[in-house]
C-alpha atoms as a PDB file:
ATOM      1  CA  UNK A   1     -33.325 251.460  90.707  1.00  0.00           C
ATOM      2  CA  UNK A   2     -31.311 250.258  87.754  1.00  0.00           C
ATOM      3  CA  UNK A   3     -33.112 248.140  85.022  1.00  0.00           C
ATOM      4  CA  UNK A   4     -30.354 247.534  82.443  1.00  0.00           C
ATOM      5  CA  UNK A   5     -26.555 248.073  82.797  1.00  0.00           C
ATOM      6  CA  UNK A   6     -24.605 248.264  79.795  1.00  0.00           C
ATOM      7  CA  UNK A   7     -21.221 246.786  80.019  1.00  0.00           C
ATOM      8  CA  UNK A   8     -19.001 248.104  76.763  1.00  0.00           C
ATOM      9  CA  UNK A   9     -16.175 245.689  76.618  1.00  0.00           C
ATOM     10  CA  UNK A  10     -12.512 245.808  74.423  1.00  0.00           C
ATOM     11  CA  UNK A  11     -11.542 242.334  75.522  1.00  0.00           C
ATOM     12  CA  UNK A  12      -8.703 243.166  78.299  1.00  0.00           C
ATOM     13  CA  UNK A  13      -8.453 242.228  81.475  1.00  0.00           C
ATOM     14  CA  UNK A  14      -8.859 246.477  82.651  1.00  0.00           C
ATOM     15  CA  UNK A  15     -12.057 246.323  81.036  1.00  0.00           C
ATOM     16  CA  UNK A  16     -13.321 243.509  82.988  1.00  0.00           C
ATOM     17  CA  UNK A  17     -12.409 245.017  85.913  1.00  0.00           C
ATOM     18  CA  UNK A  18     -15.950 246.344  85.903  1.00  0.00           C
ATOM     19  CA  UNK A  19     -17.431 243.040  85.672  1.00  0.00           C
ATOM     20  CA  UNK A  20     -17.247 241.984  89.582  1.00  0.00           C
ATOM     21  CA  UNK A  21     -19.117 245.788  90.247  1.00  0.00           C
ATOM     22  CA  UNK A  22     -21.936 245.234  87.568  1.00  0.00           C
ATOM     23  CA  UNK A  23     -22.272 241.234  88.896  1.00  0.00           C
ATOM     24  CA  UNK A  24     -23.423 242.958  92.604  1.00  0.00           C
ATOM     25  CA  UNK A  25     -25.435 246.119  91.457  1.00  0.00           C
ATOM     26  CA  UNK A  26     -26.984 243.849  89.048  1.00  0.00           C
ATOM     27  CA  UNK A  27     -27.930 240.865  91.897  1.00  0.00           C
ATOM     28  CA  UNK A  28     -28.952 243.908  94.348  1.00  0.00           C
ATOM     29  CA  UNK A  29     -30.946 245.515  91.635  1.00  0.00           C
ATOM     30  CA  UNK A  30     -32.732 242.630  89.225  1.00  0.00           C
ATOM     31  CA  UNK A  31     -31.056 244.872  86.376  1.00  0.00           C
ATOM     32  CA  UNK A  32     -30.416 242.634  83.288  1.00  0.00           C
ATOM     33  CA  UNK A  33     -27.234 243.249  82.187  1.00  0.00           C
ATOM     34  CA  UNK A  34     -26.051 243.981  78.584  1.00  0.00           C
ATOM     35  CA  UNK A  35     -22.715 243.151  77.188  1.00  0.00           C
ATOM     36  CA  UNK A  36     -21.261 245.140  74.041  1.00  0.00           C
ATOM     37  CA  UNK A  37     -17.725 244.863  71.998  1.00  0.00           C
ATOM     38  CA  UNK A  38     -17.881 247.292  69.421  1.00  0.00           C
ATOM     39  CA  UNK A  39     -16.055 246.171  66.761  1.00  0.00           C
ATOM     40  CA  UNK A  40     -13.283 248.546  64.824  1.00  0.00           C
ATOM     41  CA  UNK A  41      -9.992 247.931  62.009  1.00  0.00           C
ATOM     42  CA  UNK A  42      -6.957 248.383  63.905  1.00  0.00           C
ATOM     43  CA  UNK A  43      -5.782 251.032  61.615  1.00  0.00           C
ATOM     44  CA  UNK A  44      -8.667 253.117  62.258  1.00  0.00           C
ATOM     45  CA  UNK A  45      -9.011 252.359  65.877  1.00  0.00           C
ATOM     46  CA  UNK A  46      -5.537 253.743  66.463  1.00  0.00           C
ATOM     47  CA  UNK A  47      -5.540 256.819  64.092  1.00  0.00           C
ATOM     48  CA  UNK A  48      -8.200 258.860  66.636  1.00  0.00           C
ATOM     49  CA  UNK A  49      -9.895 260.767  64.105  1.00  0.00           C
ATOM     50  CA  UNK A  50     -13.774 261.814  63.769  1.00  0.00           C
ATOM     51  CA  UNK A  51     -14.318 259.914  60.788  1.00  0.00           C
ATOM     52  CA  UNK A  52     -14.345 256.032  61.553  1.00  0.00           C
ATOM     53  CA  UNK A  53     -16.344 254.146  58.456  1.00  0.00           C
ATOM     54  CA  UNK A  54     -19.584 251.719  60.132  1.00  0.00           C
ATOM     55  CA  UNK A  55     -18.368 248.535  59.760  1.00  0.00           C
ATOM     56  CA  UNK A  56     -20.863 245.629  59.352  1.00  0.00           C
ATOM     57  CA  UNK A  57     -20.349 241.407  59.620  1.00  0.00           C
ATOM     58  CA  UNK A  58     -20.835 241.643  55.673  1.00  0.00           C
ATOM     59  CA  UNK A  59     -17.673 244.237  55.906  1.00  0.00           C
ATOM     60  CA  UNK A  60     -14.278 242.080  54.965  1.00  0.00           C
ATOM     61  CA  UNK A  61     -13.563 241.653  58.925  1.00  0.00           C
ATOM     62  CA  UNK A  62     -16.110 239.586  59.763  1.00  0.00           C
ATOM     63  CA  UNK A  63     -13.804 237.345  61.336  1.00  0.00           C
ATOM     64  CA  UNK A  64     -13.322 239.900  63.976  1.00  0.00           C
ATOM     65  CA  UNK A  65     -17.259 240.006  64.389  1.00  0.00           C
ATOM     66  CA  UNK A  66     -17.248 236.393  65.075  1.00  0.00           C
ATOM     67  CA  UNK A  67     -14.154 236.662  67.478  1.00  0.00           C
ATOM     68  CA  UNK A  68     -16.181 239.608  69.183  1.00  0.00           C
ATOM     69  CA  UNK A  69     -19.445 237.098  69.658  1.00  0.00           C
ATOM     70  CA  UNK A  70     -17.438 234.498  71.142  1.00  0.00           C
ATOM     71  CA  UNK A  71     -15.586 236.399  73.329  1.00  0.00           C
ATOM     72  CA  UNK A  72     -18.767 237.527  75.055  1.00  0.00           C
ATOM     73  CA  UNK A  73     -20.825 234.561  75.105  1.00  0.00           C
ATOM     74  CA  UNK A  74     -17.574 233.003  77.001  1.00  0.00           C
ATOM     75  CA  UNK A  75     -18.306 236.591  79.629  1.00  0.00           C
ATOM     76  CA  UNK A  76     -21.429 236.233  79.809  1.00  0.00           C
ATOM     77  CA  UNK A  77     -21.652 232.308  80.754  1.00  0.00           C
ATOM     78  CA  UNK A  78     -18.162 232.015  83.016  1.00  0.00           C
ATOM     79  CA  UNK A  79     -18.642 235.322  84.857  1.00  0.00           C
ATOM     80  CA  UNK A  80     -22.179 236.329  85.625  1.00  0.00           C
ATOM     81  CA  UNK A  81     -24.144 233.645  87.432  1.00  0.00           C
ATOM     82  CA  UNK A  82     -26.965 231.828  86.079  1.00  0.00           C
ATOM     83  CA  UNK A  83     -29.754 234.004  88.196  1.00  0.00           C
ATOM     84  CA  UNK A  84     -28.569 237.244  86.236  1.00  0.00           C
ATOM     85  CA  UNK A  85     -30.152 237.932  82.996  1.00  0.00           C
ATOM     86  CA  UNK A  86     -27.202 238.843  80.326  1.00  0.00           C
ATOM     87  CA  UNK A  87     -27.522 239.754  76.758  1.00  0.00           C
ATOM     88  CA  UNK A  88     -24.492 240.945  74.433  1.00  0.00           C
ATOM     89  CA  UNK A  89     -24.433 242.396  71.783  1.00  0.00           C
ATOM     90  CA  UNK A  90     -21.573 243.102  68.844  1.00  0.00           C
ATOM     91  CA  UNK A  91     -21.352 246.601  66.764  1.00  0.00           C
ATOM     92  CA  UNK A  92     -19.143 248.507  64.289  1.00  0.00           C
ATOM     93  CA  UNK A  93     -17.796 251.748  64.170  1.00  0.00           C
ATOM     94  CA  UNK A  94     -16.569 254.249  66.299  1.00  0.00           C
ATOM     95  CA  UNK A  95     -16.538 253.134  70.047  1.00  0.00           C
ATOM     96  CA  UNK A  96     -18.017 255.822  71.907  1.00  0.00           C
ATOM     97  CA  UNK A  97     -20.881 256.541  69.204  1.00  0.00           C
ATOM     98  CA  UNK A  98     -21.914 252.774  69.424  1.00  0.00           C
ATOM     99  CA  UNK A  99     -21.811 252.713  73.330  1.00  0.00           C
ATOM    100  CA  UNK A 100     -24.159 255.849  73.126  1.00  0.00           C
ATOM    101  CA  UNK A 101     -26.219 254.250  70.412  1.00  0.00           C
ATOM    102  CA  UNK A 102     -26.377 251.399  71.633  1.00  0.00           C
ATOM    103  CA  UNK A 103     -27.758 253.104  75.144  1.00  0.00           C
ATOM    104  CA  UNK A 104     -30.497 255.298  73.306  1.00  0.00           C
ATOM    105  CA  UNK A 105     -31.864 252.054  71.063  1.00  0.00           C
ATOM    106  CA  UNK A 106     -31.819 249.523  74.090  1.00  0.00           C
ATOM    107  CA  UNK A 107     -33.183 251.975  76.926  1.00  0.00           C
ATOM    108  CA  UNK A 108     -30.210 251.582  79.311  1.00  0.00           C
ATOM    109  CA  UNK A 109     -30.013 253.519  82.274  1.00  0.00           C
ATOM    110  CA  UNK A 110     -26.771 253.229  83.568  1.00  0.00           C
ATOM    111  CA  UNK A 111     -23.609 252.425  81.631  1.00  0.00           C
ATOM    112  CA  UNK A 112     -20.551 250.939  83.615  1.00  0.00           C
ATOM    113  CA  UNK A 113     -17.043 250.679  82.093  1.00  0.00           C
ATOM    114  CA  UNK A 114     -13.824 250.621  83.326  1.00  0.00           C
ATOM    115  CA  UNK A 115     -11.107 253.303  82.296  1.00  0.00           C
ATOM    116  CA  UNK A 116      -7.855 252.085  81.149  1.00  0.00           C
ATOM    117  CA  UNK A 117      -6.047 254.590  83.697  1.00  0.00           C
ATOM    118  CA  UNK A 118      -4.048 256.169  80.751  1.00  0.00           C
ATOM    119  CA  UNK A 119      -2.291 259.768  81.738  1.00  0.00           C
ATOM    120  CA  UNK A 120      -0.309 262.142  79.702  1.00  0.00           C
ATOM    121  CA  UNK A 121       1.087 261.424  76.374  1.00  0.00           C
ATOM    122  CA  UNK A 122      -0.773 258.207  75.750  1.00  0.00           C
ATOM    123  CA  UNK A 123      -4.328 260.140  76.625  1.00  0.00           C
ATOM    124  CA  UNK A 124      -3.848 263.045  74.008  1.00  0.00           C
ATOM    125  CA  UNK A 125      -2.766 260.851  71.188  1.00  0.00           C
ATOM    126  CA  UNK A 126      -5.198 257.661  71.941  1.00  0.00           C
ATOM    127  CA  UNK A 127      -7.473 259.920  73.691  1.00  0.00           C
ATOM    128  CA  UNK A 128     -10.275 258.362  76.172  1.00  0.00           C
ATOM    129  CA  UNK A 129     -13.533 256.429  75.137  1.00  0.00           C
ATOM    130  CA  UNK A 130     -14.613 257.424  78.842  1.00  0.00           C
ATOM    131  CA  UNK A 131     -14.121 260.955  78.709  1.00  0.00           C
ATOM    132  CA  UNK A 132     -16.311 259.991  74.837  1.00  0.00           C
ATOM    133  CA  UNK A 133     -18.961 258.537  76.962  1.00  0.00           C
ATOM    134  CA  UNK A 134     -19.171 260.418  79.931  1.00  0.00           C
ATOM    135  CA  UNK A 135     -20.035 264.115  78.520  1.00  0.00           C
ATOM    136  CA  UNK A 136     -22.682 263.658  76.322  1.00  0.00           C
ATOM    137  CA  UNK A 137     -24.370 260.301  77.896  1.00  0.00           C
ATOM    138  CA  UNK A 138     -27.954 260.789  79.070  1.00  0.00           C
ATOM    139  CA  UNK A 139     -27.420 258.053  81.898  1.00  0.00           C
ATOM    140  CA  UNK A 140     -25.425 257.815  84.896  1.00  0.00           C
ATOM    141  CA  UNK A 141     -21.860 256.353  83.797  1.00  0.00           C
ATOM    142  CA  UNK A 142     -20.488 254.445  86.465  1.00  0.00           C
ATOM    143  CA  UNK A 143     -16.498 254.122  86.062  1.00  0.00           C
ATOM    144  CA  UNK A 144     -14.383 251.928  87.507  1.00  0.00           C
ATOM    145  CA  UNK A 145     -10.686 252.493  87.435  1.00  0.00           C
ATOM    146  CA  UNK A 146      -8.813 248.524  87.760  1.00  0.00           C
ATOM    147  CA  UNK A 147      -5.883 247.884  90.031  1.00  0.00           C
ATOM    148  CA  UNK A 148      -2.384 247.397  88.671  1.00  0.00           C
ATOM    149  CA  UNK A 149      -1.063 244.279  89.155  1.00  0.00           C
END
C-alpha cells in the first residue's frame, strides 16, 4: 500500500517515538523509508512567525547541517534493520514547509511523525508543526503521540 514513508525528525527522543511504528509498516509494506531533519537558527525556530529565511549548508550554520547528517545516518544504521531501504535527507527553513516540500519533490505517500503532546500555553506560543502538516498535506499523516516516561 505504502511506497515511501517520510519520517521528519527534530532529534528528541518524542520524535523517535515514531520510529518503532514506521520500522513495522515499512517491513509489512516494502515501503522505503525516508528520514528528514530540517534544519532552522534557534532564534528563528522559537520566534513562530511566517517569515523563516531558507537556510542553506553555504549559510554560516553549516555546522548544524553537518550535526543534522550525522545524526541521521546514526538513525538510519542503529534503528532500522539492514532489509529496510532508508534514505535521509537534511533541509533549511521553516519546518512544516520543508516536510511538505520535501513530500511533493520525493513522491511520498504517507508521512509519519510523532507529536510532542504539547497543550495549552506552550501550543499557542510554540504552536504545532503537526497541526502545520496535517491540514494542508496531500498524504495520509500518520501521528504518533510517545509515552511519558
Amino acid at each position: 500500500m505504502y511506497k515511501k514513508i517520510l519520517v521528519p525528525l527534530d532529534g528528541s527522543r518524542a520524535s523517535e517515538a515514531v520510529l518503532p511504528h514506521v520500522a513495522n509498516l515499512a517491513g509489512m509494506t516494502g515501503a522505503e523509508i525516508v528520514l528528514l531533519r530540517v534544519v532552522t537558527t534557534p532564534v528563528l525556530e522559537f520566534a513562530n512567525t511566517d517569515f523563516v529565511p531558507p537556510l542553506s549548508p553555504s549559510d554560516t550554520h553549516p555546522d548544524l547541517f553537518a550535526q543534522a547528517d550525522g545524526y541521521l545516518q546514526r538513525v538510519a544504521f542503529d534503528l532500522f534493520p539492514e532489509n529496510l531501504p532508508v534514505t535521509y535527507q537534511v533541509m533549511g527553513g521553516p519546518i512544516a514547509e520543508a516536510i511538505l516540500d520535501t513530500t511533493a519533490a520525493t513522491d511520498v505517500d504517507l508521512i509519519a511523525m510523532s507529536t510532542h503532546g504539547r497543550g495549552g500555553l506552550a501550543r499557542l506560543v510554540l504552536g504545532s508543526v503537526a497541526d502545520e502538516v496535517v491540514r494542508p498535506s496531500h498524504v495520509p499523516v500518520l501521528l504518533i503521540r510517545p509515552l511519558h516516561e
